[in-house]
Protein backbone atom coordinates (compact mmCIF):
# COMPACT_ATOMS: atom_id res chain seq x y z
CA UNK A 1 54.67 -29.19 2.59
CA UNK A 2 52.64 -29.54 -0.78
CA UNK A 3 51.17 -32.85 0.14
CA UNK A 4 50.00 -31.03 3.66
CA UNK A 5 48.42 -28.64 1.59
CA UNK A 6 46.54 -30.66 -0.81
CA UNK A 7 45.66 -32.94 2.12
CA UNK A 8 44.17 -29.71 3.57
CA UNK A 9 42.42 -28.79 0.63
CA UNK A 10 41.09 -32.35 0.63
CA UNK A 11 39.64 -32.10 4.02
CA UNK A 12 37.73 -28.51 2.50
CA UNK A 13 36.28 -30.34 0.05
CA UNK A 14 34.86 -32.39 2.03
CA UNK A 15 33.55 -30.68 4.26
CA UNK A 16 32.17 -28.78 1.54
CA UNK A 17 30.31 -31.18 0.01
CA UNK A 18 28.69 -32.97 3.09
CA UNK A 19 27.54 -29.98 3.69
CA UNK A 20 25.10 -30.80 0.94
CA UNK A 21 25.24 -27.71 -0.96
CA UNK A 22 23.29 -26.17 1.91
CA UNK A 23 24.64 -22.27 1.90
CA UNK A 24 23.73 -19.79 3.76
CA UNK A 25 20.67 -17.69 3.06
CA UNK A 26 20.45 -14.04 3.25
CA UNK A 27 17.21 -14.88 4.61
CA UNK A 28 15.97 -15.70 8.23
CA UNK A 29 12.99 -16.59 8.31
CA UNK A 30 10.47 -17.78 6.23
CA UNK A 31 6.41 -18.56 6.72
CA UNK A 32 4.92 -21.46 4.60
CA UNK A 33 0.97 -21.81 4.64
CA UNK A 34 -0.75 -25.05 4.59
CA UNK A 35 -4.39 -25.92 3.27
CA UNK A 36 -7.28 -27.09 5.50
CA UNK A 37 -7.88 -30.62 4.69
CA UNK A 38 -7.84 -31.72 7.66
CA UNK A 39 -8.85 -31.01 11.33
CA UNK A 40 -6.14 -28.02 12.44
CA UNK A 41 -5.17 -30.37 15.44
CA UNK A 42 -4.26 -32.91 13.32
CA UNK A 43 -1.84 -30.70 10.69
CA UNK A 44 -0.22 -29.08 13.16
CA UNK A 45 0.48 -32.49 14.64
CA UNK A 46 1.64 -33.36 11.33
CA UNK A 47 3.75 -30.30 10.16
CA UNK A 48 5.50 -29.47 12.71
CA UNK A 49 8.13 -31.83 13.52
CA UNK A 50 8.84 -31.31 9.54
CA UNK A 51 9.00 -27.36 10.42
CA UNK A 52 11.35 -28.03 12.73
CA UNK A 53 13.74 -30.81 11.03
CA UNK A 54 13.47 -27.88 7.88
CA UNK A 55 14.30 -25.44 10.36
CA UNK A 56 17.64 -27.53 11.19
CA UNK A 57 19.41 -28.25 8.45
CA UNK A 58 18.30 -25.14 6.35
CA UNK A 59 19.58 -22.66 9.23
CA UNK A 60 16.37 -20.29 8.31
CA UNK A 61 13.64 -20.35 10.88
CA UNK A 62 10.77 -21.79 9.16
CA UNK A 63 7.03 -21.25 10.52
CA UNK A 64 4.00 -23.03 9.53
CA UNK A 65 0.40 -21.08 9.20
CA UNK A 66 -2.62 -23.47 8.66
CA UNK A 67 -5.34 -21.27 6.52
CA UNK A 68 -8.66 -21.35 7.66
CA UNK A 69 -10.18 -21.67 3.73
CA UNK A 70 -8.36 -23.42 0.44
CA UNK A 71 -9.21 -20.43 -1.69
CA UNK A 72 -7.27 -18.18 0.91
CA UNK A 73 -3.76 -19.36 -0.08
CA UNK A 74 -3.93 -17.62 -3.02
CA UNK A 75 -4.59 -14.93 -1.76
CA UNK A 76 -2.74 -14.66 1.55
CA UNK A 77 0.03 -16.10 -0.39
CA UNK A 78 0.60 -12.67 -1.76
CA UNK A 79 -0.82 -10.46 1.21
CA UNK A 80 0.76 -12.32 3.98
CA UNK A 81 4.16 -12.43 1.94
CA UNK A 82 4.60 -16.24 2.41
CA UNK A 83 7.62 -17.68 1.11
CA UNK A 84 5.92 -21.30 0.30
CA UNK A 85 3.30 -23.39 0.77
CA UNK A 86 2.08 -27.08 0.95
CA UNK A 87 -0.44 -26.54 -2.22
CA UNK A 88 -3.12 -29.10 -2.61
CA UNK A 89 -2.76 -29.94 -6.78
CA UNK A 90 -5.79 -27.12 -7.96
CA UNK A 91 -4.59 -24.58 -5.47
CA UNK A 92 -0.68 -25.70 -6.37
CA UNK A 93 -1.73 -25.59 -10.30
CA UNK A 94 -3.28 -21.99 -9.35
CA UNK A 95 -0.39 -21.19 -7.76
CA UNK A 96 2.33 -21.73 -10.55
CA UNK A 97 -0.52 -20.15 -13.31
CA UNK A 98 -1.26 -17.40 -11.27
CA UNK A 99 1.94 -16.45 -9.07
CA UNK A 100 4.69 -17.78 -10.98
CA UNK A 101 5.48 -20.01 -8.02
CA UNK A 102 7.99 -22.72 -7.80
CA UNK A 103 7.38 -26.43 -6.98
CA UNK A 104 10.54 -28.07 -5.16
CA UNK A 105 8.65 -31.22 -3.64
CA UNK A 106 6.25 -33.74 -2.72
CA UNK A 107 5.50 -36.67 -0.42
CA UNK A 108 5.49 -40.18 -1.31
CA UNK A 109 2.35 -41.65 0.63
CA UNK A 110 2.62 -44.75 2.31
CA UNK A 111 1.47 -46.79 0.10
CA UNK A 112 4.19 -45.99 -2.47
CA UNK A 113 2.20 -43.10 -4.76
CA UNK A 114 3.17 -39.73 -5.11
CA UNK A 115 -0.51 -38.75 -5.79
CA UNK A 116 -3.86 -38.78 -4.87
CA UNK A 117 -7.36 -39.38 -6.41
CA UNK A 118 -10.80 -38.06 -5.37
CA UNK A 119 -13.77 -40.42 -4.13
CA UNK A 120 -17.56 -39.70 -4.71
CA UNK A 121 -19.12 -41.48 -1.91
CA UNK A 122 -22.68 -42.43 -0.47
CA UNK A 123 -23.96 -44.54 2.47
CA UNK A 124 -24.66 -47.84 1.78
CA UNK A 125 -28.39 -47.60 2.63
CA UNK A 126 -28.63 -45.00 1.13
CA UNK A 127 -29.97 -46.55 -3.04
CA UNK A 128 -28.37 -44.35 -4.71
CA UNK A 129 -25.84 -45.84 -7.28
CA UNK A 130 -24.85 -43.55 -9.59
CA UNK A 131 -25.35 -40.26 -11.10
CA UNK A 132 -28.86 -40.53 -11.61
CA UNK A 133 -29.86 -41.28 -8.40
CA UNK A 134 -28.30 -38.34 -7.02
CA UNK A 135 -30.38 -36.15 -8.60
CA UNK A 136 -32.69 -33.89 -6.05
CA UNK A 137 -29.75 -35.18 -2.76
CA UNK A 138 -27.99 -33.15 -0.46
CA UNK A 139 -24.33 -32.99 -1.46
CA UNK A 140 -21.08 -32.56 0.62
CA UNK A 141 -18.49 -30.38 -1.62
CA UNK A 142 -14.99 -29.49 0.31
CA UNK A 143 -14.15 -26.03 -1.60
CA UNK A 144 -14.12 -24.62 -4.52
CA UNK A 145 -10.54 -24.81 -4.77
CA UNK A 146 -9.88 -28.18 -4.79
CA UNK A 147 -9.49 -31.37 -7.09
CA UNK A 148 -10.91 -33.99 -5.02
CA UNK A 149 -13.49 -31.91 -3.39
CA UNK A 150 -14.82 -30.09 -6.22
CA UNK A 151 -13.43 -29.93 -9.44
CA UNK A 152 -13.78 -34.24 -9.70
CA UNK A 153 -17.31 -34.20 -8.56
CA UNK A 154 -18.43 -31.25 -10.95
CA UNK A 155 -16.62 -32.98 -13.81
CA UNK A 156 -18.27 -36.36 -12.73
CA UNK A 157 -21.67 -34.50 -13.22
CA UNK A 158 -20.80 -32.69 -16.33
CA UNK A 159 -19.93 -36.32 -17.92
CA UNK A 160 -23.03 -37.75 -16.98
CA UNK A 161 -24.82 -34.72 -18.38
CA UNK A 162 -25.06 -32.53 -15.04
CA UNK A 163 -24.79 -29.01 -16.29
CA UNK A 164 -25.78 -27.41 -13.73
CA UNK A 165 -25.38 -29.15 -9.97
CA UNK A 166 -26.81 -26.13 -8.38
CA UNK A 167 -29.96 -27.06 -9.96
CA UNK A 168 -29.62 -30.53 -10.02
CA UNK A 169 -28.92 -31.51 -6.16
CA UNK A 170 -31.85 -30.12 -3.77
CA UNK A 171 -29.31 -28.70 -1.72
CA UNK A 172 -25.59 -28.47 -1.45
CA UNK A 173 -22.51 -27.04 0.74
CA UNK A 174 -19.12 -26.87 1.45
CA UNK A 175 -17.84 -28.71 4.63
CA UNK A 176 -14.07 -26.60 4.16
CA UNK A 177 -12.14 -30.21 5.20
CA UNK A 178 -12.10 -33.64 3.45
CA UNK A 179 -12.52 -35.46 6.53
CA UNK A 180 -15.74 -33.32 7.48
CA UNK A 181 -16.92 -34.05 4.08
CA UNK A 182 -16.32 -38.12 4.69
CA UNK A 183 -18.40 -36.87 8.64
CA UNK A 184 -20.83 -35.88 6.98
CA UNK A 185 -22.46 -38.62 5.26
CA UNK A 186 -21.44 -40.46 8.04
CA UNK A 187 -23.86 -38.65 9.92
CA UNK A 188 -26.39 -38.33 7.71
CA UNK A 189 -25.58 -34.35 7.16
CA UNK A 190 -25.67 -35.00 3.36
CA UNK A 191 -26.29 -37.51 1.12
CA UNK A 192 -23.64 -37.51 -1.64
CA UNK A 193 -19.66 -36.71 -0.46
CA UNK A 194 -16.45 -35.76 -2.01
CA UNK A 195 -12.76 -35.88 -0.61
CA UNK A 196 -9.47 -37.30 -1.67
CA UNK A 197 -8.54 -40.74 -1.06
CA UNK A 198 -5.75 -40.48 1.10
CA UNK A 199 -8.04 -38.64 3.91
CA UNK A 200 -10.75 -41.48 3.38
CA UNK A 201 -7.86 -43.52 4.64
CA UNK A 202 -6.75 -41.76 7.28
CA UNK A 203 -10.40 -41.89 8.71
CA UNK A 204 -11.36 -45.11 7.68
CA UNK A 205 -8.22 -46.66 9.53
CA UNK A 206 -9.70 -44.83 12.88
CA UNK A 207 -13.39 -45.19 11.98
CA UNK A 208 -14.80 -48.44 11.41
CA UNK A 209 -17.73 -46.89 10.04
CA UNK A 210 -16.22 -46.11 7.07
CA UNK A 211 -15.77 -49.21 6.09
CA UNK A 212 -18.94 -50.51 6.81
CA UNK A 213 -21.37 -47.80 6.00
CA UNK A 214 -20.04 -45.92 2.79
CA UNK A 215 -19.50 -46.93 -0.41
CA UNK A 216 -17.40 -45.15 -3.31
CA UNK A 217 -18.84 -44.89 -6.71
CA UNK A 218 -16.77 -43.21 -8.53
CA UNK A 219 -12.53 -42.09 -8.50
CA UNK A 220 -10.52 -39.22 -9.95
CA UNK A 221 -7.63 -39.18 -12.21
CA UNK A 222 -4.41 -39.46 -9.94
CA UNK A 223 -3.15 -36.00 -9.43
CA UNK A 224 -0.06 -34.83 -7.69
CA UNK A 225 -0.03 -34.86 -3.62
CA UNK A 226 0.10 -31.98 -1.94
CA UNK A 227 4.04 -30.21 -2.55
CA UNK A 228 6.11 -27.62 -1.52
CA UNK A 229 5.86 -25.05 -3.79
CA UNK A 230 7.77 -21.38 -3.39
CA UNK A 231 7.22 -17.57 -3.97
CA UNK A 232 8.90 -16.18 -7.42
CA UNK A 233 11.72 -14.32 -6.35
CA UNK A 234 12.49 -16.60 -3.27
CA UNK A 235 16.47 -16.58 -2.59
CA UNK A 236 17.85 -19.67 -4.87
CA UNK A 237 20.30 -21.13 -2.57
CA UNK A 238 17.71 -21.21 -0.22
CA UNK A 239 15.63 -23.00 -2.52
CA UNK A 240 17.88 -25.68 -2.92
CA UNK A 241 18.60 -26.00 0.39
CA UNK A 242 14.51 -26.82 1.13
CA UNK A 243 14.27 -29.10 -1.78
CA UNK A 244 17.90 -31.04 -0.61
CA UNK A 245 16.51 -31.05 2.86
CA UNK A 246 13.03 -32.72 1.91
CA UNK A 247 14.77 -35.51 -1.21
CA UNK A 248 17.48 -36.44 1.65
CA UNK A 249 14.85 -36.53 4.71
CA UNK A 250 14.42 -40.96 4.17
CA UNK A 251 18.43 -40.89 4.49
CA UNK A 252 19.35 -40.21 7.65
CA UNK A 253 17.56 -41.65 11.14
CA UNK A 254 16.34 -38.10 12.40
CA UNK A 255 14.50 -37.55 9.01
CA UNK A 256 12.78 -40.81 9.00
CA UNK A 257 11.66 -39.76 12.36
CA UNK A 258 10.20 -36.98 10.55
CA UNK A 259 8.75 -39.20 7.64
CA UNK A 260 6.75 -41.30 10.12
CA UNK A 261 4.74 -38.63 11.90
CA UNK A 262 4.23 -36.95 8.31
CA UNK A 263 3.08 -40.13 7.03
CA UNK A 264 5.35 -40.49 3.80
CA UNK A 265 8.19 -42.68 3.18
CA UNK A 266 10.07 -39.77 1.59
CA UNK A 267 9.80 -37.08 -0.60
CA UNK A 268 10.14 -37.00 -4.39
CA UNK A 269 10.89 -33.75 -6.80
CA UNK A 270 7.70 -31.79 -7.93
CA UNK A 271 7.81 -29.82 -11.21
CA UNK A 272 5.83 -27.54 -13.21
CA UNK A 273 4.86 -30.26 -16.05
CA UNK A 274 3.03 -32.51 -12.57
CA UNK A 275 0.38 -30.01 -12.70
CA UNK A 276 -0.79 -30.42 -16.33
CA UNK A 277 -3.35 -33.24 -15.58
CA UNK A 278 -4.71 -30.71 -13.10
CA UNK A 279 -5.56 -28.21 -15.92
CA UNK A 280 -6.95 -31.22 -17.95
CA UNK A 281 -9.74 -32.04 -15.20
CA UNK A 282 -10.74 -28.60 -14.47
CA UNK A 283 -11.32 -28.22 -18.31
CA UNK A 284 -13.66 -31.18 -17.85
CA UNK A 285 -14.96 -29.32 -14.97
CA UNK A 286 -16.16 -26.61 -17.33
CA UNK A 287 -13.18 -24.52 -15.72
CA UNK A 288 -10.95 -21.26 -16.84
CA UNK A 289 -8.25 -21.56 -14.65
CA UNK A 290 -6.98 -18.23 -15.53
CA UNK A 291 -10.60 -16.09 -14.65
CA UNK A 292 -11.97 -18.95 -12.52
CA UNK A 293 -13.39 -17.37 -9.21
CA UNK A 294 -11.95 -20.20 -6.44
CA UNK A 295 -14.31 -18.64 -3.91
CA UNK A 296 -17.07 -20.44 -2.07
CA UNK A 297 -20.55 -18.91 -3.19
């Protein structure tokens, strides 16, 4: 009788612990927002399978909201009540200053990183070839809230004496996606364009133009990719059971799945300390990241 019962207790145990520590939340549902840096088509196409594989194994119903602005997810973090969000590394450094939010995870990209860097590009035929020649252009900015699409280029220009790039450049605007900023030297919209590398790729592996027309002149710091960060206050077993969910997703068939229309090999933990070489740049920037205004003038 006593080795049925610790056979039984055995068999718990286990069960237990495949489980993967993934208790039950007193929670539903949850919404997590996603930045614009990309065409909406294209995130959704993206996201959602991941949505969906989170939505599985967590046993919470988890929805996806794509923001039409970057500088909105601070804001509708709060007003919308989201529970999490896929922050770019500004708005995810904004995030954690601001909101006391959480980071649980990011994505390896395919090419083995766990980061990104921001390209300053031109057209070829363009003759310009560095700061300099910039000066009195048309410049493609993504927003105000984000590394690659901002806060690199402004720092570029502040290092090569740039104080002022409202001034500088004859005119200048925000396209609101990296790949519309890549579009739009492409077309001859603006002279001078900023995005992060890993959208450059995406595009450049669909457009041949890419290749052949533009030129980079200048790269970022690598900063974090784009994680999973969550609300202060969020339910801690359901915490775990997103971050277990995204670190195990490479270990099983269904989650590679997953991994391939995401575009990652797997995901890696994200912490508070990633975001420090975020703060750095923006101080190049000429940035207060505590009273900067994020919004698009």
């Amino acid at each position: 009788m006593k080795s049925v019962v610790l056979m039984l207790l055995a068999v718990i145990l286990i069960l237990s612990f495949s489980a993967g520590a993934y208790a039950e939340s007193p929670q539903k549902e949850i919404l997590i927002g996603l930045i614009p840096e990309m065409n909406v088509f294209k995130q959704q196409e993206r996201f959602r399978p991941l949505a969906e594989y989170l939505t599985k194994k967590t046993g919470v119903k988890v929805n996806i909201t794509i923001l039409s602005r970057y500088g909105n997810i601070i804001e509708r973090f709060t007003s919308e009540k989201m529970d999490g969000a896929f922050f770019g590394s500004f708005t995810g450094a904004l995030a954690v200053e601001k909101l006391g939010a959480e980071p649980l995870a990011r994505p390896v990209n395919l090419d083995g990183s766990s980061t990104y860097h921001g390209y300053l590009f031109v057209r070829k035929d363009s003759g310009i070839r560095d700061a300099s020649g910039m000066k009195g252009k048309k410049m493609a900015f993504v927003e105000r809230a984000t590394t690659a699409g901002y806060i690199f280029p402004v720092a570029y220009l502040r290092q090569h004496g740039v104080r002022d790039y409202k001034t500088f450049f004859k005119e200048f605007y925000f396209t609101g996606s990296h790949d519309a900023s890549i579009y739009a030297v492409l077309e001859r919209k603006a002279d001078v364009g900023a995005a992060k590398h890993s959208i450059y790729d995406r595009v450049r592996k669909t457009d041949p133009r890419v290749d052949k027309e533009l030129v980079v002149l200048s790269e970022s710091a690598k900063v974090p990719s784009n994680g999973l960060c969550v609300r202060k206050g969020l339910d801690k077993g359901l915490q775990q059971n997103l971050k277990n969910a995204l670190l195990n997703l490479d270990k099983e068939p269904e989650g590679k799945q997953v991994l391939e229309k995401f575009g990652a090999l797997k995901f890696i933990e994200n912490t508070r300390e990633d975001y420090r070489i975020v703060s750095k740049l923006a101080h190049e920037a000429g940035l207060d990241m505590k009273t900067y205004n994020y919004r698009n003038e």
